[in-house]
PDB file of N, CA and C in Angstrom:
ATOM      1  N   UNK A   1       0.817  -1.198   0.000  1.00  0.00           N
ATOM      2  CA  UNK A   1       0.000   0.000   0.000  1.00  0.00           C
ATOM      3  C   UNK A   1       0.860   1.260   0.000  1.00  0.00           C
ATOM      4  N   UNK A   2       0.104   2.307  -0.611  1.00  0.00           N
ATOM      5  CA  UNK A   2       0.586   3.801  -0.771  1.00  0.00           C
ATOM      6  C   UNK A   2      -0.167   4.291   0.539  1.00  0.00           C
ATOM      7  N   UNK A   3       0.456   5.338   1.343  1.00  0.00           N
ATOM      8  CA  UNK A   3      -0.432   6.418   1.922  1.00  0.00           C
ATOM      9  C   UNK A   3      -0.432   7.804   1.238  1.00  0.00           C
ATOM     10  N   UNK A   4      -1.048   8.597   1.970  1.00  0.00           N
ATOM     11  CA  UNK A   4      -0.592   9.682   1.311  1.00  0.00           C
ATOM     12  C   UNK A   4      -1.794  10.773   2.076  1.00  0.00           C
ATOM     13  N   UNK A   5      -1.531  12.563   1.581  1.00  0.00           N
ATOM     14  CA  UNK A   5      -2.124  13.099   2.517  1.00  0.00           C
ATOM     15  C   UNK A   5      -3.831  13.084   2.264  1.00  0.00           C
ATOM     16  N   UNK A   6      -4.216  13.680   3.411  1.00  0.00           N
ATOM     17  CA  UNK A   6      -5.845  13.199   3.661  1.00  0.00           C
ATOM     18  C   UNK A   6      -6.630  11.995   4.106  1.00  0.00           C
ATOM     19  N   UNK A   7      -5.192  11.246   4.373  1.00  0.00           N
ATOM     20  CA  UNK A   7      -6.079  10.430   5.246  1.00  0.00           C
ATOM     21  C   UNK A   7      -6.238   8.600   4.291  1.00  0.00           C
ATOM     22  N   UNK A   8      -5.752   9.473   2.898  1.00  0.00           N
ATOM     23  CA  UNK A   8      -6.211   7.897   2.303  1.00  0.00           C
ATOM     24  C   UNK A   8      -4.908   6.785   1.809  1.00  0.00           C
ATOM     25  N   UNK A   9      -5.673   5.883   1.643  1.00  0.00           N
ATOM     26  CA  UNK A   9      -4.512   4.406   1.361  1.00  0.00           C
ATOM     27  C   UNK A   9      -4.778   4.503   0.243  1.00  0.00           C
ATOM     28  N   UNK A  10      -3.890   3.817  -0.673  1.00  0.00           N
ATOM     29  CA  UNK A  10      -3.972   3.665  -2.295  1.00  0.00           C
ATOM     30  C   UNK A  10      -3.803   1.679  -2.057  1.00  0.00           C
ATOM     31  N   UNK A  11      -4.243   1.063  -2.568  1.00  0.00           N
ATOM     32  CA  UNK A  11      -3.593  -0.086  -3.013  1.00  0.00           C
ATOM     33  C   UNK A  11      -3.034  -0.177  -4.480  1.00  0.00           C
ATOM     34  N   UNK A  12      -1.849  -0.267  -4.869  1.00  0.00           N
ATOM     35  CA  UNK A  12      -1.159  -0.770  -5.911  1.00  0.00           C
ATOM     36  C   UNK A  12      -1.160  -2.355  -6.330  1.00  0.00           C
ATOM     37  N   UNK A  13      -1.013  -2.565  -7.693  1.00  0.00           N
ATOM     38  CA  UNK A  13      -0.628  -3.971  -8.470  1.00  0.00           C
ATOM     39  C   UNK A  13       0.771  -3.980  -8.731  1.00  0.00           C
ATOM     40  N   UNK A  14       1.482  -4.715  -7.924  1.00  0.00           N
ATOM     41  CA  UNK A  14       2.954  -5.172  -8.568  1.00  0.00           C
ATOM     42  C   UNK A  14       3.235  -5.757  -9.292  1.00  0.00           C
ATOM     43  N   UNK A  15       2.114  -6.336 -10.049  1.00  0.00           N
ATOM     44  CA  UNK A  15       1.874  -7.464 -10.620  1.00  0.00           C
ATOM     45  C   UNK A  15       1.097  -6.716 -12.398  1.00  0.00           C
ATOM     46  N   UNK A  16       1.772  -5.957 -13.176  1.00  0.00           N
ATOM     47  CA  UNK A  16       0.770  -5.699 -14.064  1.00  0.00           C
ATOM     48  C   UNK A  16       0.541  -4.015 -14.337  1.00  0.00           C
ATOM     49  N   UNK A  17       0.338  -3.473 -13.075  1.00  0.00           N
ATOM     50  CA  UNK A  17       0.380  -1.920 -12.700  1.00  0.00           C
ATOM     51  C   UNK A  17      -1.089  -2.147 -12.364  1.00  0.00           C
ATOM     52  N   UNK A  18      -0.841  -0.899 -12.091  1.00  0.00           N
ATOM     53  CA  UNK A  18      -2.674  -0.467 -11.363  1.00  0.00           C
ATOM     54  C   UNK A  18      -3.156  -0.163 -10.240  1.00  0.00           C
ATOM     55  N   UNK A  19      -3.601   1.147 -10.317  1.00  0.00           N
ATOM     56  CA  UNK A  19      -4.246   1.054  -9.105  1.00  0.00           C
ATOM     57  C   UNK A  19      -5.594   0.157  -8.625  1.00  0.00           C
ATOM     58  N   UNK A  20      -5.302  -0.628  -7.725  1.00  0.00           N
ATOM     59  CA  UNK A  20      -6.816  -1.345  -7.336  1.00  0.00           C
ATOM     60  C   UNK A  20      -7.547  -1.030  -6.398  1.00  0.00           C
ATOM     61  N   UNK A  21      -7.046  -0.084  -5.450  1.00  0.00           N
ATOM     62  CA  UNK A  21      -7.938   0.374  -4.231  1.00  0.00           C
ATOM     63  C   UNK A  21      -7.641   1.740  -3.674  1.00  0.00           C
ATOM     64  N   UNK A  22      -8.504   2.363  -3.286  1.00  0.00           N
ATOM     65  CA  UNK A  22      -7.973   3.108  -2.510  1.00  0.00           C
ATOM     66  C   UNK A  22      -9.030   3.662  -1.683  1.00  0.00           C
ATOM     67  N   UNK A  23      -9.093   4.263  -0.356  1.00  0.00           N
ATOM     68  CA  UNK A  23      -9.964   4.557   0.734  1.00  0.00           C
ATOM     69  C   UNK A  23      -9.662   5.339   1.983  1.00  0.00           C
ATOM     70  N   UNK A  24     -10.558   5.850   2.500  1.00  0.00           N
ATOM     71  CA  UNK A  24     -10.015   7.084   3.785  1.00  0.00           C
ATOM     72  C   UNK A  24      -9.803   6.264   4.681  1.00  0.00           C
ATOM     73  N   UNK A  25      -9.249   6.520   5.665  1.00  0.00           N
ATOM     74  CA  UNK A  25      -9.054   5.628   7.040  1.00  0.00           C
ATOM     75  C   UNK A  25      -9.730   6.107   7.762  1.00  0.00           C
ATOM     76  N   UNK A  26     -10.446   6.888   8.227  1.00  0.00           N
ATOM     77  CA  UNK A  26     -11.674   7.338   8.685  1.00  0.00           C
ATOM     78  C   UNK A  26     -13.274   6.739   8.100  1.00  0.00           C
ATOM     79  N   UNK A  27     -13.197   6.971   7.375  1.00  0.00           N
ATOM     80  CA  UNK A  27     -14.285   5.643   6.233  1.00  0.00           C
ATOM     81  C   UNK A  27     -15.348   7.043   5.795  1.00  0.00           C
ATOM     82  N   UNK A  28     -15.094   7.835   5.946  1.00  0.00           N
ATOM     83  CA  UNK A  28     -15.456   9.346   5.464  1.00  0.00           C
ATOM     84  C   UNK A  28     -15.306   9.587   4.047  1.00  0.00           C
ATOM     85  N   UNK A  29     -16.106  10.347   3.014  1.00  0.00           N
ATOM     86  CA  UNK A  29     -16.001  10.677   1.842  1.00  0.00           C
ATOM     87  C   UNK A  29     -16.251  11.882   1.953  1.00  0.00           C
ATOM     88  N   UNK A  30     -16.307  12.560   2.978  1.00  0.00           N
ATOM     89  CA  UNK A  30     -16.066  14.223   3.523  1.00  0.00           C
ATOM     90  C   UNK A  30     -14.768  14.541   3.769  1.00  0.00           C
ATOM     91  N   UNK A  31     -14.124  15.479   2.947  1.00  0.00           N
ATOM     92  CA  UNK A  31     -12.924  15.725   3.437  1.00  0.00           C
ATOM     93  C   UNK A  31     -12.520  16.564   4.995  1.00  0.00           C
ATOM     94  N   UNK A  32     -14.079  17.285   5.250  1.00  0.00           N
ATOM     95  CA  UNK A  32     -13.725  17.637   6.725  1.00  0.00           C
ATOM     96  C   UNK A  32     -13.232  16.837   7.723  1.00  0.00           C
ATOM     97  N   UNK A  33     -13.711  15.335   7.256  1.00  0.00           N
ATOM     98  CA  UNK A  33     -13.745  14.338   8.411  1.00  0.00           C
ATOM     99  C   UNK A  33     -12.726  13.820   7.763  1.00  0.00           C
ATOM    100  N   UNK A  34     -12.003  14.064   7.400  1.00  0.00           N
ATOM    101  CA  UNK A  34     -10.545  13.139   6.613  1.00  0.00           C
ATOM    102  C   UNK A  34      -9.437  13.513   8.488  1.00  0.00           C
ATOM    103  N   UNK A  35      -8.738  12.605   8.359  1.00  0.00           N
ATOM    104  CA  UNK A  35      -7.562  13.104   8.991  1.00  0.00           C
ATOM    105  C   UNK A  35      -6.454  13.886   8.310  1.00  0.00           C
ATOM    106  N   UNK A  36      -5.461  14.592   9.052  1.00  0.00           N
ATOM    107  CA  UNK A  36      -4.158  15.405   8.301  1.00  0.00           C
ATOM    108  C   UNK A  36      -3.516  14.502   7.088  1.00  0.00           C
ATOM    109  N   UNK A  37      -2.918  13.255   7.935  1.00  0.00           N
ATOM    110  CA  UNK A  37      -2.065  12.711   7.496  1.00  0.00           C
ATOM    111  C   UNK A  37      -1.730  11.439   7.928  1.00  0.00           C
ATOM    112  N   UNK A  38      -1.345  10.257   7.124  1.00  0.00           N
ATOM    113  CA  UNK A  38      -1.210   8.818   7.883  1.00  0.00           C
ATOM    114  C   UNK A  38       0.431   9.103   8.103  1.00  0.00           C
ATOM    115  N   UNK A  39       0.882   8.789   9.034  1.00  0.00           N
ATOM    116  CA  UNK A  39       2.736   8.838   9.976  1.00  0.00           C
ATOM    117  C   UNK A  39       2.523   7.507   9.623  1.00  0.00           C
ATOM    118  N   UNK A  40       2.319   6.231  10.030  1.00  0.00           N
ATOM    119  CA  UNK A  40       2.818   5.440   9.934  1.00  0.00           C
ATOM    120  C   UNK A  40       1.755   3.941   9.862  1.00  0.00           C
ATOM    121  N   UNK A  41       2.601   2.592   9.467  1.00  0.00           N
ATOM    122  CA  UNK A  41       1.437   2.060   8.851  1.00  0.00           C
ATOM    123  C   UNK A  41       2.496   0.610   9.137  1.00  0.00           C
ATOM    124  N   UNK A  42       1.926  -0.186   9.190  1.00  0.00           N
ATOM    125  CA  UNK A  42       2.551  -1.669   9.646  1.00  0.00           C
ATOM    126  C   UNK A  42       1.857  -3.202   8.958  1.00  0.00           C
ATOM    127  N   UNK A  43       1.723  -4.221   8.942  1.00  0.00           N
ATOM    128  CA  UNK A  43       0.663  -5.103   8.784  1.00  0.00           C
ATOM    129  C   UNK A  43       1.246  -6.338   9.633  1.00  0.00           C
ATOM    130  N   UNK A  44       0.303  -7.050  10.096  1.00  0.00           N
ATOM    131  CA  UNK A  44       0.857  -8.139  10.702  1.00  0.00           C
ATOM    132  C   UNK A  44       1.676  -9.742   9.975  1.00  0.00           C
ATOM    133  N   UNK A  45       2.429 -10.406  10.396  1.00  0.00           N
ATOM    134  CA  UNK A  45       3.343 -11.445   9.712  1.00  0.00           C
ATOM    135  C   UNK A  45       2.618 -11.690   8.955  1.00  0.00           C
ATOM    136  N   UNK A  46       1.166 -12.445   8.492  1.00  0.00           N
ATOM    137  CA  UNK A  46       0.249 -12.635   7.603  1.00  0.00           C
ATOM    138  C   UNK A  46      -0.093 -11.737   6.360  1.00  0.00           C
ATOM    139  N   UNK A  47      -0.205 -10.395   6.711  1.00  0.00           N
ATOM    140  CA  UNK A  47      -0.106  -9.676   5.814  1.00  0.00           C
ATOM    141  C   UNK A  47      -1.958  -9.839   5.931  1.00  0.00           C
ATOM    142  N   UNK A  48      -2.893  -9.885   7.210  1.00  0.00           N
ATOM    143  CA  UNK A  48      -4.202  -9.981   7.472  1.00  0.00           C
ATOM    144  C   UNK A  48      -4.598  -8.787   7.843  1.00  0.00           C
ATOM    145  N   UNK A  49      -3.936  -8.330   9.180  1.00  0.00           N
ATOM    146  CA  UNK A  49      -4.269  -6.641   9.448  1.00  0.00           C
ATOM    147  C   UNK A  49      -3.382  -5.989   9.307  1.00  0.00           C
ATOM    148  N   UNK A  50      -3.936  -4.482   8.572  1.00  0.00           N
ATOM    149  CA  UNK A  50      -2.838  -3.419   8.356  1.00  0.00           C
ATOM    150  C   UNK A  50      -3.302  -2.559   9.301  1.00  0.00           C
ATOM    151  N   UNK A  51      -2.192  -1.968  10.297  1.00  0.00           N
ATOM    152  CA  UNK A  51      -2.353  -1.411  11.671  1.00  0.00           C
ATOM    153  C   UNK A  51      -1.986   0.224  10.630  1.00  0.00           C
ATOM    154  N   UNK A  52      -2.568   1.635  11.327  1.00  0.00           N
ATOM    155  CA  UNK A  52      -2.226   2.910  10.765  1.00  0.00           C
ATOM    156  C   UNK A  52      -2.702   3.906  11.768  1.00  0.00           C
ATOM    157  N   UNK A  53      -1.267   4.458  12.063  1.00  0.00           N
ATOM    158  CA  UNK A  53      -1.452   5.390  12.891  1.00  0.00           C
ATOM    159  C   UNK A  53      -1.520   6.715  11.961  1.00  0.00           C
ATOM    160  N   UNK A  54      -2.183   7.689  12.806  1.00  0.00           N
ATOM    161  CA  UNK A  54      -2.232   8.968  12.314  1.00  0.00           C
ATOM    162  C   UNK A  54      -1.885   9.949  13.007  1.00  0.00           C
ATOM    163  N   UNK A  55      -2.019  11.404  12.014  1.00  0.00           N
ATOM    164  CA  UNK A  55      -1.653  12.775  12.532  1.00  0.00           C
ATOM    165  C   UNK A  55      -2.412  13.376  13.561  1.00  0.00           C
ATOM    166  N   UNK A  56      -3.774  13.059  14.093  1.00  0.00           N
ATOM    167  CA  UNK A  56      -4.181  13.123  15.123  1.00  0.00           C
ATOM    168  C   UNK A  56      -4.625  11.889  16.329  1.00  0.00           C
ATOM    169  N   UNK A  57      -3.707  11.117  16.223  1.00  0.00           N
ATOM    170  CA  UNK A  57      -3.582  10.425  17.475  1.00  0.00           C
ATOM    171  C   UNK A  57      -4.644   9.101  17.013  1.00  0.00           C
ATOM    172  N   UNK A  58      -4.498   8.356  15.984  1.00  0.00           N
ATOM    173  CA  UNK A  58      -5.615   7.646  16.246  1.00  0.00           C
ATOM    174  C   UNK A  58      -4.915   6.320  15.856  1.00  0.00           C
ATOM    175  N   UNK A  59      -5.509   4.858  16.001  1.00  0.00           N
ATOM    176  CA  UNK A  59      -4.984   4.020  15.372  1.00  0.00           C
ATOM    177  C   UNK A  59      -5.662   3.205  15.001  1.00  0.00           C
ATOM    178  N   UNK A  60      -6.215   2.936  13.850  1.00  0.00           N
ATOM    179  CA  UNK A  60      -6.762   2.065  12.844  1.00  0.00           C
ATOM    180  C   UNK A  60      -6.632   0.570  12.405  1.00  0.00           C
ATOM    181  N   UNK A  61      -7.113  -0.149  12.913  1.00  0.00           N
ATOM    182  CA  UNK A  61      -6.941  -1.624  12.295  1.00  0.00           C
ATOM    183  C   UNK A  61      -7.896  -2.220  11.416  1.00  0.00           C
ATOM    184  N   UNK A  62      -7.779  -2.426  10.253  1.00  0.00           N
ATOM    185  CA  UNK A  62      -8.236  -2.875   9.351  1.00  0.00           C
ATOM    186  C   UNK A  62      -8.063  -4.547   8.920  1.00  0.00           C
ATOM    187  N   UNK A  63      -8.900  -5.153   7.974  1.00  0.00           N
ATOM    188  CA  UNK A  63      -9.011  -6.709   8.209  1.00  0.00           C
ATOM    189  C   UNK A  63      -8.634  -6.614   6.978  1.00  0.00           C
ATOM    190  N   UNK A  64      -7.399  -6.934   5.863  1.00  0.00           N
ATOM    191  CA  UNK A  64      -6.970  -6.604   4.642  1.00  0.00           C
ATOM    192  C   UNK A  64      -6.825  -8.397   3.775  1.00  0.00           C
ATOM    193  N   UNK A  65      -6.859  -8.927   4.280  1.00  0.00           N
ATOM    194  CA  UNK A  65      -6.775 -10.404   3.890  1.00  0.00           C
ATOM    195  C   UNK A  65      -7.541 -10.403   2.270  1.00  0.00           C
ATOM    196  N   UNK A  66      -8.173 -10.124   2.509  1.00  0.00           N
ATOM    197  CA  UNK A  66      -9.214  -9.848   1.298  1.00  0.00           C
ATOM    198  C   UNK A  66      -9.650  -8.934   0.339  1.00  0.00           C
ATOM    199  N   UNK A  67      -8.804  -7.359   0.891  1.00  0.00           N
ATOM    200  CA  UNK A  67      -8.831  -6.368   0.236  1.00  0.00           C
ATOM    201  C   UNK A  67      -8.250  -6.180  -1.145  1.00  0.00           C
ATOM    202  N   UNK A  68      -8.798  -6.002  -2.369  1.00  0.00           N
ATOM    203  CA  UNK A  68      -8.882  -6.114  -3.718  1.00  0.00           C
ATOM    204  C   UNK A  68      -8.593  -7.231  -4.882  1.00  0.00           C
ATOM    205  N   UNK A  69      -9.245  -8.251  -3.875  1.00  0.00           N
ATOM    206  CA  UNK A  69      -8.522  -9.461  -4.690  1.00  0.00           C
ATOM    207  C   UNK A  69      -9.957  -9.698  -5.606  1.00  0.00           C
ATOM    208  N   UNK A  70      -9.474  -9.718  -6.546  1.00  0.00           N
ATOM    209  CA  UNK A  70     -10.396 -10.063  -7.990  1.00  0.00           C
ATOM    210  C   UNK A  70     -11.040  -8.791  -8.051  1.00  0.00           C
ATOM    211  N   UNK A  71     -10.352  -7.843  -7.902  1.00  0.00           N
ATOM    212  CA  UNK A  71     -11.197  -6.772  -8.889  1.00  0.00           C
ATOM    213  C   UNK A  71     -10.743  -6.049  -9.505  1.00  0.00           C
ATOM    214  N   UNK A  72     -11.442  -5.425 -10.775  1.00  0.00           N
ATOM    215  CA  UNK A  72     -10.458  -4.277 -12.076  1.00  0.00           C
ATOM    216  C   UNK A  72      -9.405  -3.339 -11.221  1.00  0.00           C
ATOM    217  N   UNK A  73      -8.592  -3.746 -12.284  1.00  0.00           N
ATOM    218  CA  UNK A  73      -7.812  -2.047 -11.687  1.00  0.00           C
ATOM    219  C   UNK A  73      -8.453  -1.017 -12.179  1.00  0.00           C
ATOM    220  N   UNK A  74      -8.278   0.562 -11.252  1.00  0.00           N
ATOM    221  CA  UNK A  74      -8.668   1.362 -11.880  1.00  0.00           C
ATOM    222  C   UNK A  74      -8.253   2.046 -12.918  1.00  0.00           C
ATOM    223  N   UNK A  75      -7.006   1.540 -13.158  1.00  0.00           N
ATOM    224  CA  UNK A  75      -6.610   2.105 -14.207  1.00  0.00           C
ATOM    225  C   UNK A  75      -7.315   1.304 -15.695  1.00  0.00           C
ATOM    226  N   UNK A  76      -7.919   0.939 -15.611  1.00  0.00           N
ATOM    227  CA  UNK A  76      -8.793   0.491 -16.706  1.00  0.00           C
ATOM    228  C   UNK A  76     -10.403   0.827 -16.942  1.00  0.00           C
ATOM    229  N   UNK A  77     -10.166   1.577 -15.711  1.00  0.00           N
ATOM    230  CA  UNK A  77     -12.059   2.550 -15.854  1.00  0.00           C
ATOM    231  C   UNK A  77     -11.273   3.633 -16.446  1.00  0.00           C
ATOM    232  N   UNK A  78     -12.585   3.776 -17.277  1.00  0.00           N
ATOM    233  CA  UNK A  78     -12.281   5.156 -17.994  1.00  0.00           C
ATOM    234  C   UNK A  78     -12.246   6.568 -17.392  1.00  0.00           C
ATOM    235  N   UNK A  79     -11.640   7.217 -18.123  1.00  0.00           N
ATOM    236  CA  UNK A  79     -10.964   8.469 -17.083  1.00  0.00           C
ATOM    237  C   UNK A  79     -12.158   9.498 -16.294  1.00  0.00           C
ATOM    238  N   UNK A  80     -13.336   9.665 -17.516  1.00  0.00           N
ATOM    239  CA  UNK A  80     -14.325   9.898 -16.893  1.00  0.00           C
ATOM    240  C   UNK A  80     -15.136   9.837 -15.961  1.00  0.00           C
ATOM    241  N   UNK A  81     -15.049   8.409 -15.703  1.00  0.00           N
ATOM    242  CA  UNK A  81     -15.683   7.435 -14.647  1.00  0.00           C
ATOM    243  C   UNK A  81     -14.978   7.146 -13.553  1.00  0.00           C
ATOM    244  N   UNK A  82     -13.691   7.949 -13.123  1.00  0.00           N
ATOM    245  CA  UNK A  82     -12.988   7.790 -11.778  1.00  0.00           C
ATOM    246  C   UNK A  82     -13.838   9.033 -10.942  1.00  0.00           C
ATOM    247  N   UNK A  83     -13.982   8.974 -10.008  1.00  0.00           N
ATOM    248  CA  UNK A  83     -14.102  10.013  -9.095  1.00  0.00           C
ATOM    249  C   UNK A  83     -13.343   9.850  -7.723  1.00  0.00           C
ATOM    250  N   UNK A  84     -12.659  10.469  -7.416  1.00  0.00           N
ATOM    251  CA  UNK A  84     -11.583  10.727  -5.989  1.00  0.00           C
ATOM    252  C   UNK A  84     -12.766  10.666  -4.981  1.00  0.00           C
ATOM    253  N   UNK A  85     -13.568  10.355  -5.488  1.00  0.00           N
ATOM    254  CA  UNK A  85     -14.749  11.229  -3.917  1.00  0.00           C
ATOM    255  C   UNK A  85     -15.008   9.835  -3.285  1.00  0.00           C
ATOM    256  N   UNK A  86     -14.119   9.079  -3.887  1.00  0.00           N
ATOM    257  CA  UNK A  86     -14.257   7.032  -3.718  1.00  0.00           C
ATOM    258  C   UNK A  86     -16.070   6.422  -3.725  1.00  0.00           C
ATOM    259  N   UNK A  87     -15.873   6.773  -4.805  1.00  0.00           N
ATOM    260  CA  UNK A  87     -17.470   5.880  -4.847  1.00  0.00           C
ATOM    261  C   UNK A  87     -16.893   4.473  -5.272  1.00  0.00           C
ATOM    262  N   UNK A  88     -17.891   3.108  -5.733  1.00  0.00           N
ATOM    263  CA  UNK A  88     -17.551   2.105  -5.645  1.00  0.00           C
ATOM    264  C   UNK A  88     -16.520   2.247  -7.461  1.00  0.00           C
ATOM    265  N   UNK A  89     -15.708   1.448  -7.770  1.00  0.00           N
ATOM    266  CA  UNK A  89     -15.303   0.303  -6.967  1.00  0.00           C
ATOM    267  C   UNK A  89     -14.198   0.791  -5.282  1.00  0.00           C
ATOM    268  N   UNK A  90     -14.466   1.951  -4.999  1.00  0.00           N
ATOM    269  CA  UNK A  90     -13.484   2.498  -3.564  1.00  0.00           C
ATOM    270  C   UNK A  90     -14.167   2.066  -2.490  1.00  0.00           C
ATOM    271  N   UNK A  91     -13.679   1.033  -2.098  1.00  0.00           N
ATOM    272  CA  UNK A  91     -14.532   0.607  -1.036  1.00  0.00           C
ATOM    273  C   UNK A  91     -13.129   0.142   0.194  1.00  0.00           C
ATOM    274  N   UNK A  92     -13.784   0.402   1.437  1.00  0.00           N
ATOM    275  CA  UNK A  92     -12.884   0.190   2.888  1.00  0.00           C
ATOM    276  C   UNK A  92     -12.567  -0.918   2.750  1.00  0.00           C
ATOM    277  N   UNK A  93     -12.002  -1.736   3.216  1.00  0.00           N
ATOM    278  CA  UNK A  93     -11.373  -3.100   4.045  1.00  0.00           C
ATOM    279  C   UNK A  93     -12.526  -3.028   5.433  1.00  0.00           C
ATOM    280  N   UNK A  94     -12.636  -4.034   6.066  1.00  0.00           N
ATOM    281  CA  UNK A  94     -13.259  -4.228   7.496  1.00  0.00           C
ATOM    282  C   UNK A  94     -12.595  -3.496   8.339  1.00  0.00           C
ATOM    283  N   UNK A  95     -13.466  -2.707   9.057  1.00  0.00           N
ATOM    284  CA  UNK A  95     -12.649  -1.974  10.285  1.00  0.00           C
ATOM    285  C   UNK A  95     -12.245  -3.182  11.340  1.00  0.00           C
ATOM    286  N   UNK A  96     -11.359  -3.528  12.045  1.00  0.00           N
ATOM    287  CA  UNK A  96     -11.502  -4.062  13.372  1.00  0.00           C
ATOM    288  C   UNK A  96     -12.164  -3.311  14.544  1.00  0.00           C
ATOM    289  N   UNK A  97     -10.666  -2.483  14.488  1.00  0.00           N
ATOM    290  CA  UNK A  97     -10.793  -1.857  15.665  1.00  0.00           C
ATOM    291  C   UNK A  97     -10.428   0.487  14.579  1.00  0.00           C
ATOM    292  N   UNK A  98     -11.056   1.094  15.815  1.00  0.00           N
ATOM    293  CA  UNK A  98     -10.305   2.340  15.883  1.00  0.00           C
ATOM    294  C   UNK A  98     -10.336   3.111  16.805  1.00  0.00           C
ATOM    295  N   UNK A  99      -9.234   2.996  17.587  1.00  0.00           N
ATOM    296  CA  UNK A  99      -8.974   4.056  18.775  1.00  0.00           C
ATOM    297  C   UNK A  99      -8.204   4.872  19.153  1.00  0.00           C
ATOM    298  N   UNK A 100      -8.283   6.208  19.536  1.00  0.00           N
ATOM    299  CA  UNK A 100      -7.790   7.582  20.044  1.00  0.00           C
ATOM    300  C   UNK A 100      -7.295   6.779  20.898  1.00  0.00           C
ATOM    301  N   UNK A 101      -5.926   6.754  20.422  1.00  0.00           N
ATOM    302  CA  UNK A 101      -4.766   6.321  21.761  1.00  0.00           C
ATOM    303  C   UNK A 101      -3.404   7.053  21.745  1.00  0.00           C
ATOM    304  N   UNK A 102      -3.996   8.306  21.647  1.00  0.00           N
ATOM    305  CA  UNK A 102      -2.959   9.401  21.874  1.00  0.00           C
ATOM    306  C   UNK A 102      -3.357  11.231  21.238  1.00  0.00           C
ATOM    307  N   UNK A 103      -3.175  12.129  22.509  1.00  0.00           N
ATOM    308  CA  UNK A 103      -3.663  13.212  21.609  1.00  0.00           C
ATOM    309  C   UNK A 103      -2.554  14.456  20.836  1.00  0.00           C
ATOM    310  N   UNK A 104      -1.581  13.473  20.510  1.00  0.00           N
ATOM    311  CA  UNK A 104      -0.509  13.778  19.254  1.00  0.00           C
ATOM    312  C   UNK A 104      -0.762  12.923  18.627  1.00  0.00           C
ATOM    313  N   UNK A 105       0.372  13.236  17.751  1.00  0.00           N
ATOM    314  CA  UNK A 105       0.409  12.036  16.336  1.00  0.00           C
ATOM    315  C   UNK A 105       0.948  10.590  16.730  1.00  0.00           C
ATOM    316  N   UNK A 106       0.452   9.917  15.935  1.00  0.00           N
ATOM    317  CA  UNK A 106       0.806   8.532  16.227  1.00  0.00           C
ATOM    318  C   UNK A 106       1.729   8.290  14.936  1.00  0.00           C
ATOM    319  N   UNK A 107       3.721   8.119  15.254  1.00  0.00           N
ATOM    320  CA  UNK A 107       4.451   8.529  14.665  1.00  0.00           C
ATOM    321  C   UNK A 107       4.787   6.530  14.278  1.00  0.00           C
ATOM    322  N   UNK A 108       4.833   5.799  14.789  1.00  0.00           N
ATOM    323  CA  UNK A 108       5.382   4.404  14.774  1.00  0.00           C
ATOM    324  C   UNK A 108       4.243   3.707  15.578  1.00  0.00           C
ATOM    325  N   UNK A 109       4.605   2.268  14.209  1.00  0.00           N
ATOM    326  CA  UNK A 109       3.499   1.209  14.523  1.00  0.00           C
ATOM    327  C   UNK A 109       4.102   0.334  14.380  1.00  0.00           C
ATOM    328  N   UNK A 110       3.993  -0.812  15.707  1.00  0.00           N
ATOM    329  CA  UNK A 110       4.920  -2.153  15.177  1.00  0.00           C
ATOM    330  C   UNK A 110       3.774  -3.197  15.344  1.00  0.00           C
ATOM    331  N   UNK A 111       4.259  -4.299  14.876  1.00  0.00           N
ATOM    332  CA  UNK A 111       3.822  -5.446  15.489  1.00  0.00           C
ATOM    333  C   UNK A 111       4.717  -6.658  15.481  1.00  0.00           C
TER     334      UNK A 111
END
């Protein structure tokens, strides 16, 4: 995965090119409710949950096991038909968990 500012993940194809996913970590399509910025981002030995801390203190666990497997890249929707505002095919991963566990940034994530 890509991060990047506002809050959202990109998923990439290493395999081919393409973007195949991408989504807020907040699960917001309001940019008010976006966060600053993702600091840092981890996944567990499995490569099942991707842990993501952020610029205001929060930390995100997501259930990724399953996130974009068998679907178009977007780089094959037509240019017209993308919208950033993540309508489908932009869809979240399963939240686990998300909790304010710090009221700075959450700079490092291990597992």
């Amino acid at each position: 995965p890509i991060w990047g500012s506002y809050g959202i993940i990109r998923a990439w194809s290493t395999h081919g090119g393409g973007l195949l996913g991408q989504f807020n970590v907040t699960g917001s399509n309001d940019l008010m409710m976006q966060c600053d910025s993702i600091y840092c981002l981890t996944t567990d030995s499995r490569n099942k949950y991707l842990f993501v801390g952020d610029s205001v203190g929060y930390l995100s666990i997501f259930d990724v096991s399953r996130y974009c497997i068998d679907m178009p890249r977007i780089s094959a929707i037509p240019q017209n038909k993308i919208n950033l505002q993540l309508p489908p095919p932009f869809r979240m991963p399963p939240v686990k968990e998300r909790l304010r566990c710090h009221v700075a940034p959450i700079t490092h994530v291990e597992f």
